[in-house]
N, C-alpha and C. Protein backbone atom coordinates (compact mmCIF):
# COMPACT_ATOMS: atom_id res chain seq x y z
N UNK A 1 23.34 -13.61 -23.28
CA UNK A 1 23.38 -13.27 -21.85
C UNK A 1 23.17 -11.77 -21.67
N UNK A 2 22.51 -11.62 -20.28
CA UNK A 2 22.15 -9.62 -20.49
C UNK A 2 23.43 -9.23 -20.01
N UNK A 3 23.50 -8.10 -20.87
CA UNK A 3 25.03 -7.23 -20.25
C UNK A 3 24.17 -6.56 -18.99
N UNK A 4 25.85 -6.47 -18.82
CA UNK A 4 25.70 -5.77 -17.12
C UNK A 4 25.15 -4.94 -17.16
N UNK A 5 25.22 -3.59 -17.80
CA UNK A 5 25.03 -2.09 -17.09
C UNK A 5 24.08 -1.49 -18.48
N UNK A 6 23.91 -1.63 -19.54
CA UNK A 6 23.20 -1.17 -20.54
C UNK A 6 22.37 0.56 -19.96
N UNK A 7 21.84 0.28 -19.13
CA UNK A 7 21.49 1.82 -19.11
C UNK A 7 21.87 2.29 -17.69
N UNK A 8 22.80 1.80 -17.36
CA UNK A 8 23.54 3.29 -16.46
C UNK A 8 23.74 4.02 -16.57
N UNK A 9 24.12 4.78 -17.86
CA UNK A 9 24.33 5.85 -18.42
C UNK A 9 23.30 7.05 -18.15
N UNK A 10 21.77 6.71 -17.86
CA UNK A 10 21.09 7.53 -17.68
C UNK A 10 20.89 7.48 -16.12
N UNK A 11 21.59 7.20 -15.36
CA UNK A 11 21.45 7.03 -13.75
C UNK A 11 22.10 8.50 -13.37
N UNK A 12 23.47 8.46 -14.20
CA UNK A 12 24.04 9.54 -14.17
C UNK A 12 23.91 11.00 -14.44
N UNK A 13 23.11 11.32 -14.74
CA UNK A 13 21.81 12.73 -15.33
C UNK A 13 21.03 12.77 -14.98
N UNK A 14 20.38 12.72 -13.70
CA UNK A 14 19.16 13.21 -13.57
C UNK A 14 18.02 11.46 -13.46
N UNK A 15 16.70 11.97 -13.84
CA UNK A 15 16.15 10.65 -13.12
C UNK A 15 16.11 9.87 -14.58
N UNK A 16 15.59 8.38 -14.34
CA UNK A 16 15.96 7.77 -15.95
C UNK A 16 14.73 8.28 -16.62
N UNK A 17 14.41 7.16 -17.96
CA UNK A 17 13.45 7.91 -18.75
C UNK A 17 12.45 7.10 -18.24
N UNK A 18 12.49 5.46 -18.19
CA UNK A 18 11.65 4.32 -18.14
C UNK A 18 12.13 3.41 -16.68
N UNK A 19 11.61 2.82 -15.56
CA UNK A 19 11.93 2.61 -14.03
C UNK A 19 10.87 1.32 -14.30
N UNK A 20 11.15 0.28 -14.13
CA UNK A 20 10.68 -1.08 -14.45
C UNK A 20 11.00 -1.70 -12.70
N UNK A 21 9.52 -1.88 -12.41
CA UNK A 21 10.16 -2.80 -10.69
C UNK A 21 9.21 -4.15 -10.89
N UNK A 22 10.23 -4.44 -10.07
CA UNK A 22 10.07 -6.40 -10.38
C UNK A 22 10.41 -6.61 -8.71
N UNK A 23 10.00 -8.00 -8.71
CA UNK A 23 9.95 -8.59 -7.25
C UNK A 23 9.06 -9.65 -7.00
N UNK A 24 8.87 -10.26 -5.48
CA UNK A 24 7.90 -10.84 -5.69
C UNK A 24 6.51 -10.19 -5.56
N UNK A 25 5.19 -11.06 -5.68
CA UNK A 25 3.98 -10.82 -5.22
C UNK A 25 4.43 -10.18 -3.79
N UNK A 26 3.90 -9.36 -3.27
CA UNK A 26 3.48 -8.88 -1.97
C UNK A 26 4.36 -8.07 -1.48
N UNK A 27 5.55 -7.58 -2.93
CA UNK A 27 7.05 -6.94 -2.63
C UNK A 27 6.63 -5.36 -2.52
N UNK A 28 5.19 -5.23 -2.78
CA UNK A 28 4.95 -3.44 -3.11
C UNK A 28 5.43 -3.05 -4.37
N UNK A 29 5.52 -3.34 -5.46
CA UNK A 29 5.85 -2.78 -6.82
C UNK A 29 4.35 -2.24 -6.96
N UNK A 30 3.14 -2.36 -6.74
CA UNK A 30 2.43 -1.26 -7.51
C UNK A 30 2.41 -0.10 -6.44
N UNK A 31 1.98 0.01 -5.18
CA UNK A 31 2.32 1.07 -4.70
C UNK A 31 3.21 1.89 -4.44
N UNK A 32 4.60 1.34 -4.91
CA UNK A 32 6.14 2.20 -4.95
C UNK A 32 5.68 2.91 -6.17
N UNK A 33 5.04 1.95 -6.96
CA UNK A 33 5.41 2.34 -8.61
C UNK A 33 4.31 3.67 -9.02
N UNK A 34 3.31 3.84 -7.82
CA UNK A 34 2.46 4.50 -8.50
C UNK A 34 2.97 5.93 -7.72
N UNK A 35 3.11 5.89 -6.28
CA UNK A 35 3.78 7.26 -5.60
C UNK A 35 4.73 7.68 -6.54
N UNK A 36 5.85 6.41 -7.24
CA UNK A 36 7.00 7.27 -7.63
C UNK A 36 7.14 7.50 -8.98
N UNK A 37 5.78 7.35 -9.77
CA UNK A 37 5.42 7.89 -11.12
C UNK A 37 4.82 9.28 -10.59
N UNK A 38 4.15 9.60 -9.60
CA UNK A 38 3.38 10.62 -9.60
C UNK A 38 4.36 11.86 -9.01
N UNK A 39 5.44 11.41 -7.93
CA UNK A 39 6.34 12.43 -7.39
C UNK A 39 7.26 12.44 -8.61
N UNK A 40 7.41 11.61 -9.79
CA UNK A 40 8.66 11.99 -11.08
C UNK A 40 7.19 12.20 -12.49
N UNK A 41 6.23 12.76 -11.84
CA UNK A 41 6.03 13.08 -13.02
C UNK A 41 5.94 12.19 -14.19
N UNK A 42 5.41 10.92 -13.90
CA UNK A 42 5.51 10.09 -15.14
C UNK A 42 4.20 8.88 -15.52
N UNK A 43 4.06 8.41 -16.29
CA UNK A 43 2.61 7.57 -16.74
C UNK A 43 2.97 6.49 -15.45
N UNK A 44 1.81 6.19 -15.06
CA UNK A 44 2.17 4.29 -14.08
C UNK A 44 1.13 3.21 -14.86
N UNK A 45 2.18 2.14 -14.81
CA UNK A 45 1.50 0.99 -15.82
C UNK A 45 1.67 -0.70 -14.68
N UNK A 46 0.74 -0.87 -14.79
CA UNK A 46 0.92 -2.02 -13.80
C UNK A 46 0.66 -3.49 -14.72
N UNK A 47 1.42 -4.33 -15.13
CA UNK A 47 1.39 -5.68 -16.23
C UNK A 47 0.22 -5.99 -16.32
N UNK A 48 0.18 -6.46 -14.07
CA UNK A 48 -1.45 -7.65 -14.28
C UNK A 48 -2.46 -7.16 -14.26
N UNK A 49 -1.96 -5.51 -14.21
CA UNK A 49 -3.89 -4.90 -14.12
C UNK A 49 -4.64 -4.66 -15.53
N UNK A 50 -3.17 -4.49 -16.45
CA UNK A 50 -3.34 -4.02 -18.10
C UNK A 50 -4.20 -5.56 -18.52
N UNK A 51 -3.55 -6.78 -18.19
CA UNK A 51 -3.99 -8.06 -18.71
C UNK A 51 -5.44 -8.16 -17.95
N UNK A 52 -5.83 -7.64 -17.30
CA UNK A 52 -7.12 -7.73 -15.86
C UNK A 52 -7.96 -7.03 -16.97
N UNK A 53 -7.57 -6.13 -17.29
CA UNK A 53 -8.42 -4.83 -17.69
C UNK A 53 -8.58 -5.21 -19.52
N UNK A 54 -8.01 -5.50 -20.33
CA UNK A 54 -8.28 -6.11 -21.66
C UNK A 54 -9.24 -7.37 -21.64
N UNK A 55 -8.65 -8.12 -20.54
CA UNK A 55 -9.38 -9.69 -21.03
C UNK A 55 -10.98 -9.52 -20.13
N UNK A 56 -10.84 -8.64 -19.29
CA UNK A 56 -12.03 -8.90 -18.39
C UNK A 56 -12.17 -9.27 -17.58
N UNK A 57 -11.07 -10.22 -17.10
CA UNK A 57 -10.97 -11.19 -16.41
C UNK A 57 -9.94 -10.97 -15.12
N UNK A 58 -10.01 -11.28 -14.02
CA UNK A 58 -9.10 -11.40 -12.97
C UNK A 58 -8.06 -12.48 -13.24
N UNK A 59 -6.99 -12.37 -12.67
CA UNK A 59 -5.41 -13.17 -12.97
C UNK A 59 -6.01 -14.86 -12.47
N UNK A 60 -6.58 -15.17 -11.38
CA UNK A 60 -6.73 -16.47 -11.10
C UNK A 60 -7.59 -17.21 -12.27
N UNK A 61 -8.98 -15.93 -12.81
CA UNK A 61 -9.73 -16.62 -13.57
C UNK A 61 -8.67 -17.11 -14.81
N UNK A 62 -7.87 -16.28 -15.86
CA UNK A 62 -6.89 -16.73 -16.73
C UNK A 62 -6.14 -18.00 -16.35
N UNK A 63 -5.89 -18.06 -15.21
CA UNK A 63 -5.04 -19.18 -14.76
C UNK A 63 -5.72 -20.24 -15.18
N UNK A 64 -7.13 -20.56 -14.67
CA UNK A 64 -7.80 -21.01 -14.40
C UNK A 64 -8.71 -21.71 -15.82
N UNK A 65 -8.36 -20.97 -16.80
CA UNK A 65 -8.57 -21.34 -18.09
C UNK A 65 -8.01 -21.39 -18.69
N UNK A 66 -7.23 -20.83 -18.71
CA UNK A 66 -5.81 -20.50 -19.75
C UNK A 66 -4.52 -21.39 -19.19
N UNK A 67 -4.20 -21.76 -17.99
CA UNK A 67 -2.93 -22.22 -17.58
C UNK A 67 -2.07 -20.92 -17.29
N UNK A 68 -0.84 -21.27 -16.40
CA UNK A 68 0.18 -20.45 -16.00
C UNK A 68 0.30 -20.14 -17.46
N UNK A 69 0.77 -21.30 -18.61
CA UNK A 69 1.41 -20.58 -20.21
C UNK A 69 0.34 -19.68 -20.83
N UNK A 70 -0.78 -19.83 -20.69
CA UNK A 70 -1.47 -19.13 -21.31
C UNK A 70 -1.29 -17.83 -20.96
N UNK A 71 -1.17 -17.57 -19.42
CA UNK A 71 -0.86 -16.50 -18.77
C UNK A 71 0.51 -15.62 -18.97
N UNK A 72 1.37 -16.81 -19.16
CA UNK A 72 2.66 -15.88 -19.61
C UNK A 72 2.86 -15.57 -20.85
N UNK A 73 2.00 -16.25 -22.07
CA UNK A 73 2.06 -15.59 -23.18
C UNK A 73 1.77 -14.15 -23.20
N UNK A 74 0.25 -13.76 -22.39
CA UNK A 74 -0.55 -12.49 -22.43
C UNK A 74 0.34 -11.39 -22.17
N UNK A 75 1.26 -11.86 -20.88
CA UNK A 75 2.36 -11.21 -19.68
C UNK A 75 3.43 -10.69 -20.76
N UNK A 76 3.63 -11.51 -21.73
CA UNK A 76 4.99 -11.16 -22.12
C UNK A 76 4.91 -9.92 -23.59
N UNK A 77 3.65 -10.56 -23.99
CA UNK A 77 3.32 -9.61 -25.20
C UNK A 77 2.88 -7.95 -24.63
N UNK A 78 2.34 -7.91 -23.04
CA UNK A 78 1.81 -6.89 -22.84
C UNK A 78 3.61 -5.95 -22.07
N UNK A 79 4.90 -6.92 -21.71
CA UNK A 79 5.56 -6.35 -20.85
C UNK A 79 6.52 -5.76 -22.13
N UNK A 80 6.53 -6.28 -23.69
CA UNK A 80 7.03 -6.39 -24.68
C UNK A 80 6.60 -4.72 -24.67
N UNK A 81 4.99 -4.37 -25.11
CA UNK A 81 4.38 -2.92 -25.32
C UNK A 81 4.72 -1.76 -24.37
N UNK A 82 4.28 -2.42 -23.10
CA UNK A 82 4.18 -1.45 -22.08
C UNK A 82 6.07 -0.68 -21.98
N UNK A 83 7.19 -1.58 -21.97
CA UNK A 83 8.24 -1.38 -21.89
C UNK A 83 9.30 -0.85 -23.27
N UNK A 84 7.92 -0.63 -24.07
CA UNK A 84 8.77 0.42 -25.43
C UNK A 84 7.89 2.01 -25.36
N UNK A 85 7.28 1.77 -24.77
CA UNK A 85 7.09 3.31 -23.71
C UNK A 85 7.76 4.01 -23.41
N UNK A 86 8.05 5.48 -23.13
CA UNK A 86 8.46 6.63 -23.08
C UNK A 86 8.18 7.35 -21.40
N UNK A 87 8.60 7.69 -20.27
CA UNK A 87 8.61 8.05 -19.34
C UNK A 87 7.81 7.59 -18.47
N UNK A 88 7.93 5.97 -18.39
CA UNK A 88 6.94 5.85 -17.72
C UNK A 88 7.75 4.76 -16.34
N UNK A 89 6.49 4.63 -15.19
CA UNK A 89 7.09 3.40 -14.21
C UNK A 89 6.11 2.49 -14.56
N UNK A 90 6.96 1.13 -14.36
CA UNK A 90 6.13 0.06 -14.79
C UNK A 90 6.00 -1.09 -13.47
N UNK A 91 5.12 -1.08 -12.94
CA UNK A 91 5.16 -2.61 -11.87
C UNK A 91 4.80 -4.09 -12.65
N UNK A 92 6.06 -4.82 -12.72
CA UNK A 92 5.09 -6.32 -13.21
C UNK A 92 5.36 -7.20 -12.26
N UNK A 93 4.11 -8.05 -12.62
CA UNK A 93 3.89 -9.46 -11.60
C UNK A 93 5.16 -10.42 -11.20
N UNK A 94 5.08 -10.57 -10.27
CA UNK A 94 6.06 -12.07 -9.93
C UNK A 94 6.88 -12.96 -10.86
N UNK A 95 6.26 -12.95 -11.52
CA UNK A 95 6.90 -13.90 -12.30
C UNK A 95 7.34 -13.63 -13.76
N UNK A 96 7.55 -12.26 -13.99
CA UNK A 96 7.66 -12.01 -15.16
C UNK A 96 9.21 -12.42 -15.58
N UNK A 97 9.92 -11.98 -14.53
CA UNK A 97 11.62 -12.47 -14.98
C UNK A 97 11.54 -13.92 -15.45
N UNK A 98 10.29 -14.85 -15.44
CA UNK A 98 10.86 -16.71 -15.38
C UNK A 98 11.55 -16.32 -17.44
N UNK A 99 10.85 -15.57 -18.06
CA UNK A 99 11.32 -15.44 -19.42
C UNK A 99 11.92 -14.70 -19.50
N UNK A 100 13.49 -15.25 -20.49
CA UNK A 100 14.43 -14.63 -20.69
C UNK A 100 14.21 -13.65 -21.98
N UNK A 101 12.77 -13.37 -22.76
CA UNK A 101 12.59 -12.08 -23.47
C UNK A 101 12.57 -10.91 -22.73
N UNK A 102 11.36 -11.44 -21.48
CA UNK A 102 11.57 -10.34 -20.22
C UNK A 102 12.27 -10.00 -19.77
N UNK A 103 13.05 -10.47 -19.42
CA UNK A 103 14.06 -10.29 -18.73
C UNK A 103 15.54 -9.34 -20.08
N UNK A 104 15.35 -9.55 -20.77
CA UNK A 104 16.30 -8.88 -22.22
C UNK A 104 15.66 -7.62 -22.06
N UNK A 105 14.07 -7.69 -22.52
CA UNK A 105 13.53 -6.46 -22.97
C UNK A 105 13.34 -5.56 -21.37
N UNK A 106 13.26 -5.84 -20.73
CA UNK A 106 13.60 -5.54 -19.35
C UNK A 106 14.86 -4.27 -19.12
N UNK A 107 15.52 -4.92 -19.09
CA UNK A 107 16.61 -4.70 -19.13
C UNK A 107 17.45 -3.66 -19.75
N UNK A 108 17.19 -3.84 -20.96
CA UNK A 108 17.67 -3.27 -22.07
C UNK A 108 16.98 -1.59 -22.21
N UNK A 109 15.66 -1.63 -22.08
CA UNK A 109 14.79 -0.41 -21.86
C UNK A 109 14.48 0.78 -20.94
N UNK A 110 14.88 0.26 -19.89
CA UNK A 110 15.07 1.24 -18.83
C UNK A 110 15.68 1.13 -17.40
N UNK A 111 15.90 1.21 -16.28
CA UNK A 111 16.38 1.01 -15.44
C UNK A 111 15.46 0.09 -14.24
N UNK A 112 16.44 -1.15 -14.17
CA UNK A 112 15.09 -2.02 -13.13
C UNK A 112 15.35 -2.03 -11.79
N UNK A 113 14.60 -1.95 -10.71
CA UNK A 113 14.39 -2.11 -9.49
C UNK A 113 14.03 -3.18 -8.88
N UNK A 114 14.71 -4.06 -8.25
CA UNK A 114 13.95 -5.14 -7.54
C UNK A 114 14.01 -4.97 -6.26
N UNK A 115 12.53 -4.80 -5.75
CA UNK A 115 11.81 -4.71 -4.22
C UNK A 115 12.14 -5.98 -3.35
N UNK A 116 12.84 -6.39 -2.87
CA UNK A 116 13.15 -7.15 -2.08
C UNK A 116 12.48 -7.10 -0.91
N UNK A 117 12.11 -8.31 -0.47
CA UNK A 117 11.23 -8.32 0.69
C UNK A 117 11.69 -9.76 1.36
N UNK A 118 11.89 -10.14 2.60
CA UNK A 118 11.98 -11.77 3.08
C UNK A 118 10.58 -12.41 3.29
N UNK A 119 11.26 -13.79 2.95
CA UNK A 119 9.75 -14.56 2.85
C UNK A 119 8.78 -14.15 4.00
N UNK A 120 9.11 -13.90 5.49
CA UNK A 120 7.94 -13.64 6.51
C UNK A 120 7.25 -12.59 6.05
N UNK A 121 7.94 -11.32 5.24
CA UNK A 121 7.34 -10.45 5.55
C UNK A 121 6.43 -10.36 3.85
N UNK A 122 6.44 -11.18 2.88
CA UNK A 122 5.88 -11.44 1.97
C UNK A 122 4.97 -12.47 2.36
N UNK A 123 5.02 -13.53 3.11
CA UNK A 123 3.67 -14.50 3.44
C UNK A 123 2.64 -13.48 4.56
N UNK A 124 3.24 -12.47 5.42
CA UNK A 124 2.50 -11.38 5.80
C UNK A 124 1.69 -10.55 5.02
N UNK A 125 1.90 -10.15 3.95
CA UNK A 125 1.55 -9.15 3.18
C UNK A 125 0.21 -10.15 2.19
N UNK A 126 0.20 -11.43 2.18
CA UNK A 126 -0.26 -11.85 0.89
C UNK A 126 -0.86 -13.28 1.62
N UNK A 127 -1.02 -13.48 2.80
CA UNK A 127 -1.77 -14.58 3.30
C UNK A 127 -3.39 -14.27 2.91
N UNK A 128 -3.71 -13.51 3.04
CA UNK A 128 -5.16 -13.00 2.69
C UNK A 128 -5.89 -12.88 1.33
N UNK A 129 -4.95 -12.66 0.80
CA UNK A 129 -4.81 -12.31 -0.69
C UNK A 129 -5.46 -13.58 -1.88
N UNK A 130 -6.67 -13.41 -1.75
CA UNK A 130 -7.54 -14.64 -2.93
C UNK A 130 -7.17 -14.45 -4.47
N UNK A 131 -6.39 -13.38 -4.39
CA UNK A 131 -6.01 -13.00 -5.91
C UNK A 131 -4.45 -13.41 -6.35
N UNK A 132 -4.06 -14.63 -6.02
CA UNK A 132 -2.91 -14.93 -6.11
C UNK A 132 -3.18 -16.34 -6.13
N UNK A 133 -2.85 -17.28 -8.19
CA UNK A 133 -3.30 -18.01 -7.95
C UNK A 133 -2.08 -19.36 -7.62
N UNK A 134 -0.71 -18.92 -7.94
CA UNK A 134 0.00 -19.66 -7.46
C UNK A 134 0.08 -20.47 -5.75
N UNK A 135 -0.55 -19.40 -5.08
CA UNK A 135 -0.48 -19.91 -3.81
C UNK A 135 -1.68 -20.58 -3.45
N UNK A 136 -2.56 -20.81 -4.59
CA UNK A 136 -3.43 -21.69 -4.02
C UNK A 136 -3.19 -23.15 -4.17
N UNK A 137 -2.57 -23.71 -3.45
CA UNK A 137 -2.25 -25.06 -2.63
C UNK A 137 -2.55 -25.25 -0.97
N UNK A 138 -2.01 -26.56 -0.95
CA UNK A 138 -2.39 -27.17 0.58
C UNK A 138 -1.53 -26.41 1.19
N UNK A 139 -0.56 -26.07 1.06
CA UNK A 139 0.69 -24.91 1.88
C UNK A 139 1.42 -24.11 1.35
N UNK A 140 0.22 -23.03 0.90
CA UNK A 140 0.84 -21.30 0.47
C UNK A 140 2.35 -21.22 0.92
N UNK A 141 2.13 -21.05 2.34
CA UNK A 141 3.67 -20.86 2.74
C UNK A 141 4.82 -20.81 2.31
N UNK A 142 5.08 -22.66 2.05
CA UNK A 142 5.91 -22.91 1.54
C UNK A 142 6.00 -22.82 0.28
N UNK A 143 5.27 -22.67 -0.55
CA UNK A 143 4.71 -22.61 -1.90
C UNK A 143 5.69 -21.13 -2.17
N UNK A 144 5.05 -20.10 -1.30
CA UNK A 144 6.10 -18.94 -1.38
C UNK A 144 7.64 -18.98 -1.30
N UNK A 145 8.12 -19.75 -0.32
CA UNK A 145 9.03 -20.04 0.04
C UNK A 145 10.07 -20.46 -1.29
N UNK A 146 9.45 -21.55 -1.65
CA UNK A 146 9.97 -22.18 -2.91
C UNK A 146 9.76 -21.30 -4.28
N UNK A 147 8.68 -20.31 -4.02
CA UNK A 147 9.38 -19.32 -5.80
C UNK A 147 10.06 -18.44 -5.05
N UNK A 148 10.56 -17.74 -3.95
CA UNK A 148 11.48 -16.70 -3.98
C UNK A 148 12.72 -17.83 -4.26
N UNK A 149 12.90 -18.88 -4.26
CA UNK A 149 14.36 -19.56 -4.10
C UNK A 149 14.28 -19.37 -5.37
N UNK A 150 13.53 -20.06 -6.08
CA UNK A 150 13.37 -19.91 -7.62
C UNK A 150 13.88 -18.82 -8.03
N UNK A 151 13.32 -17.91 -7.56
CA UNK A 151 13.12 -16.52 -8.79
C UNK A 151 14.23 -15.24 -7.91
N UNK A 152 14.84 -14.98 -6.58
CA UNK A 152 15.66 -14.24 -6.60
C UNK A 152 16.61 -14.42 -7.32
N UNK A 153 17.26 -15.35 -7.72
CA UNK A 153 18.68 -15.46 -8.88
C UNK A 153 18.34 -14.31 -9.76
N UNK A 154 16.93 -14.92 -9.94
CA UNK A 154 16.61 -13.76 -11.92
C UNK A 154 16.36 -12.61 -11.89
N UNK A 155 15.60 -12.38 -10.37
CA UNK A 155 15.80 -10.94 -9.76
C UNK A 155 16.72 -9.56 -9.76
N UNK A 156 18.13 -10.86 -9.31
CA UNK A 156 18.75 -9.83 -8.92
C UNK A 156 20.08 -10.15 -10.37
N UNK A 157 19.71 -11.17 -11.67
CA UNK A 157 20.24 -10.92 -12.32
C UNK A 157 19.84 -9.76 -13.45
N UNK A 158 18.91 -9.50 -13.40
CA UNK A 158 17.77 -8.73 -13.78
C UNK A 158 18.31 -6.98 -13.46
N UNK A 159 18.01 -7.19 -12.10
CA UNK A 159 18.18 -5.49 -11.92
C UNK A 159 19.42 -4.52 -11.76
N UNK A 160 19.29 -3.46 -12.19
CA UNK A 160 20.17 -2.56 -11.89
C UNK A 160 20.10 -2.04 -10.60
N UNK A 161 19.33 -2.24 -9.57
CA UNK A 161 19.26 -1.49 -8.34
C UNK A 161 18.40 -2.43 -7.08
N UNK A 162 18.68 -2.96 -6.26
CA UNK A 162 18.49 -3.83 -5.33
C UNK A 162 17.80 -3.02 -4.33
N UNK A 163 16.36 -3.06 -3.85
CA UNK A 163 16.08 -2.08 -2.45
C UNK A 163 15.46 -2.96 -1.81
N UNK A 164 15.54 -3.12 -0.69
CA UNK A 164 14.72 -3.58 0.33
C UNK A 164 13.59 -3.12 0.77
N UNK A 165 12.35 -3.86 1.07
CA UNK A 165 11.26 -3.24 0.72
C UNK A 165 10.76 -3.50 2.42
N UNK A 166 11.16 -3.73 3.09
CA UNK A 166 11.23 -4.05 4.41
C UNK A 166 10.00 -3.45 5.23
N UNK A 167 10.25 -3.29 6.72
CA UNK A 167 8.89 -2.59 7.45
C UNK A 167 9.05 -0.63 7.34
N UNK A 168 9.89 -0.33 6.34
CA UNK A 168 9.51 1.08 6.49
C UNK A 168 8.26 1.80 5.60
N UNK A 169 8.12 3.19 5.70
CA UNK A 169 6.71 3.25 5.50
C UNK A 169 6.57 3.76 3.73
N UNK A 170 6.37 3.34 3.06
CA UNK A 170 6.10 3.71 1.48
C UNK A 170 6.65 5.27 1.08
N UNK A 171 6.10 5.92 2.22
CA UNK A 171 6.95 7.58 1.26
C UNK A 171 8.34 7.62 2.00
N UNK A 172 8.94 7.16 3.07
CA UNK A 172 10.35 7.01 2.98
C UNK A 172 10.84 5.90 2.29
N UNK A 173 10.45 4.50 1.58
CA UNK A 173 11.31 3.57 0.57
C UNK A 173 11.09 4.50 -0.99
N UNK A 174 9.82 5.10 -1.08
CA UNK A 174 9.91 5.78 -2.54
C UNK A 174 11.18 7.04 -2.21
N UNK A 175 11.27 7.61 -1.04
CA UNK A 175 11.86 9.18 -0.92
C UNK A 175 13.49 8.38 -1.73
N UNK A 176 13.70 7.05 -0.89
CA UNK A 176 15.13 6.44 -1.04
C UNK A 176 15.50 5.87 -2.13
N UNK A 177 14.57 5.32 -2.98
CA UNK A 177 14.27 5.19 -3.95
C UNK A 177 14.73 6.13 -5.46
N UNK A 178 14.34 7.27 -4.96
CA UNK A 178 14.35 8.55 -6.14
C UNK A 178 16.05 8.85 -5.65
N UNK A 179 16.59 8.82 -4.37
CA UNK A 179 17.55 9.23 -4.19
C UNK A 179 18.79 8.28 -5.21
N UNK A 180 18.31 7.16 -5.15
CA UNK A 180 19.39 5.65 -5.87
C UNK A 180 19.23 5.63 -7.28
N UNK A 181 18.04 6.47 -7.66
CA UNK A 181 17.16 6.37 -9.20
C UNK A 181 18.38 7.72 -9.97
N UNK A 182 18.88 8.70 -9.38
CA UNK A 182 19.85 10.09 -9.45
C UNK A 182 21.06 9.55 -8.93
N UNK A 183 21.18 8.38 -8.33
CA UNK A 183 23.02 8.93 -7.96
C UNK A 183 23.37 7.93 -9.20
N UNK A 184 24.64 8.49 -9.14
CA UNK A 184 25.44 8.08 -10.63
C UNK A 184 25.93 6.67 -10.47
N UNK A 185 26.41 5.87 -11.40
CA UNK A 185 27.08 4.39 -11.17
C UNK A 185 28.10 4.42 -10.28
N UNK A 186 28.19 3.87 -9.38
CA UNK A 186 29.15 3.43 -8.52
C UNK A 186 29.34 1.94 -7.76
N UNK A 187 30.33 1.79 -6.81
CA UNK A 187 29.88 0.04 -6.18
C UNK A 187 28.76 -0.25 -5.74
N UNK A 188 28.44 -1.49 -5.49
CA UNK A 188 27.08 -1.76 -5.26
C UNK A 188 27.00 -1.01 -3.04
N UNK A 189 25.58 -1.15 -3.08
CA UNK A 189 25.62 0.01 -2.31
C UNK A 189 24.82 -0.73 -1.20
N UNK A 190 24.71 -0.47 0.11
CA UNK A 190 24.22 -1.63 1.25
C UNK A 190 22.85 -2.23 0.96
N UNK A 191 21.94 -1.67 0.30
CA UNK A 191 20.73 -2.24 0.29
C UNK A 191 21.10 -3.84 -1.11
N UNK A 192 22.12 -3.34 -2.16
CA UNK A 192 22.34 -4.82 -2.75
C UNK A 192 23.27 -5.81 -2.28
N UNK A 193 23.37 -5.33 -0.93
CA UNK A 193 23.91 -6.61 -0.38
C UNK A 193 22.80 -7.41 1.15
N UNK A 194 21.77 -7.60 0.51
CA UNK A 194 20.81 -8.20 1.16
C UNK A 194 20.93 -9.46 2.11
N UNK A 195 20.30 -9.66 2.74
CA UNK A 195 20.29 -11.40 3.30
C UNK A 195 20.16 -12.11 2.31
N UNK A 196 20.67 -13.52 2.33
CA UNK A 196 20.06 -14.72 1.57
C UNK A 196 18.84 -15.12 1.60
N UNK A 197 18.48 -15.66 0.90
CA UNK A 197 17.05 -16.53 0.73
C UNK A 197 16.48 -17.38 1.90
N UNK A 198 17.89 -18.51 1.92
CA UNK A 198 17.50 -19.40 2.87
C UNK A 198 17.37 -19.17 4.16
N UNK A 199 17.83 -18.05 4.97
CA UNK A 199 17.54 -17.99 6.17
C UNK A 199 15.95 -18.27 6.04
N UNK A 200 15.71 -17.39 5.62
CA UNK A 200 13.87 -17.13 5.14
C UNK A 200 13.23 -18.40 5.08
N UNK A 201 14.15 -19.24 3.75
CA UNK A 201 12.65 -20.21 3.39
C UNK A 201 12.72 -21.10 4.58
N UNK A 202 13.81 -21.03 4.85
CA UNK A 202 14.00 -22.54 5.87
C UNK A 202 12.77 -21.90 7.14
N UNK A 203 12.57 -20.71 7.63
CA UNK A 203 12.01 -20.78 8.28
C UNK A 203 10.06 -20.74 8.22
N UNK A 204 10.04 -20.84 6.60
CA UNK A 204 8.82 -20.88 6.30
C UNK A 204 8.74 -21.93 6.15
């Protein structure tokens, strides 16, 4: 089972070494992740663009030949590398928490962030979006609906730091961001005490 706090210790000094954000599709982990590598000074590594950019291939095409497993093999060997890295922010895909290596090596390596977003404002962000191949079914919607139920548990068993990724504008969630990334361990703090799920799915 993952221990609780493994690298709090570096919350308390200054900014961490390694900032891992997780969430769903359409939560903003690569654009948090890339402002707030560049305002801390640090490498930005994005999972599905590293797997995009080796195989050649776009995420639906892998799907598409490979299967979801084929896909999470690639995911896990690349979140395995990218996350024994040295000062860097890392954005990975949706679904990387479903494995509990990820979720260990996660964890264990640097300090994680999960972007929280409610289902409206994630089927907003990602209705358009042809590059997302889970949601291609007869009803995306709900399709969304049903992996945030899924996957917030692992989310938020996952992270050290809960933010809401809501309607504010990218350089004030990164500004708030860097502020939660420096303050030291303490109780959990209003943004990890979020809404539930179900208000959301039920209404998707």
């Amino acid at each position: 089972m993952i221990q609780a706090r493994e690298h709090e210790q570096q919350r308390g000094s200054g900014c961490p070494d390694n900032i891992f954000l997780i969430g769903m599709m359409g939560a903003g982990k690569t654009s948090v992740g890339r402002l707030l590598a560049r305002n801390l000074g640090k490498q930005f590594h994005d999972s599905d663009q590293t797997i995009e950019a080796r195989t050649g291939a776009k995420i639906p095409v892998i799907f598409e030949h490979e299967g979801e497993q084929g896909f999470r093999e690639r995911e896990t060997a690349v979140i395995d590398e990218l996350t024994a890295l040295h000062g860097v922010v890392l954005a990975t895909g949706g679904g990387a928490v479903l494995r509990e290596e990820n979720r260990r090596r996660l964890r264990s390596r640097g300090v994680v962030v999960y972007l929280r977003a409610s289902v409206s404002e994630l089927w907003n962000r990602t209705r358009h979006d042809r590059n997302r191949p889970l949601l291609h079914t007869a009803d995306p919607q709900t399709r969304l609906a049903q992996l945030y139920q899924d996957r917030d548990p692992l989310y938020r068993e996952t992270a050290h730091i809960v933010m809401d990724s809501g309607s504010q504008s990218l350089k004030a969630l990164v500004a708030r961001l860097e502020q939660r990334l420096t303050q030291p361990p303490g109780p959990v703090a209003p943004d990890d005490a979020a809404p539930p799920a179900p208000q959301d799915a039920g209404a998707a």
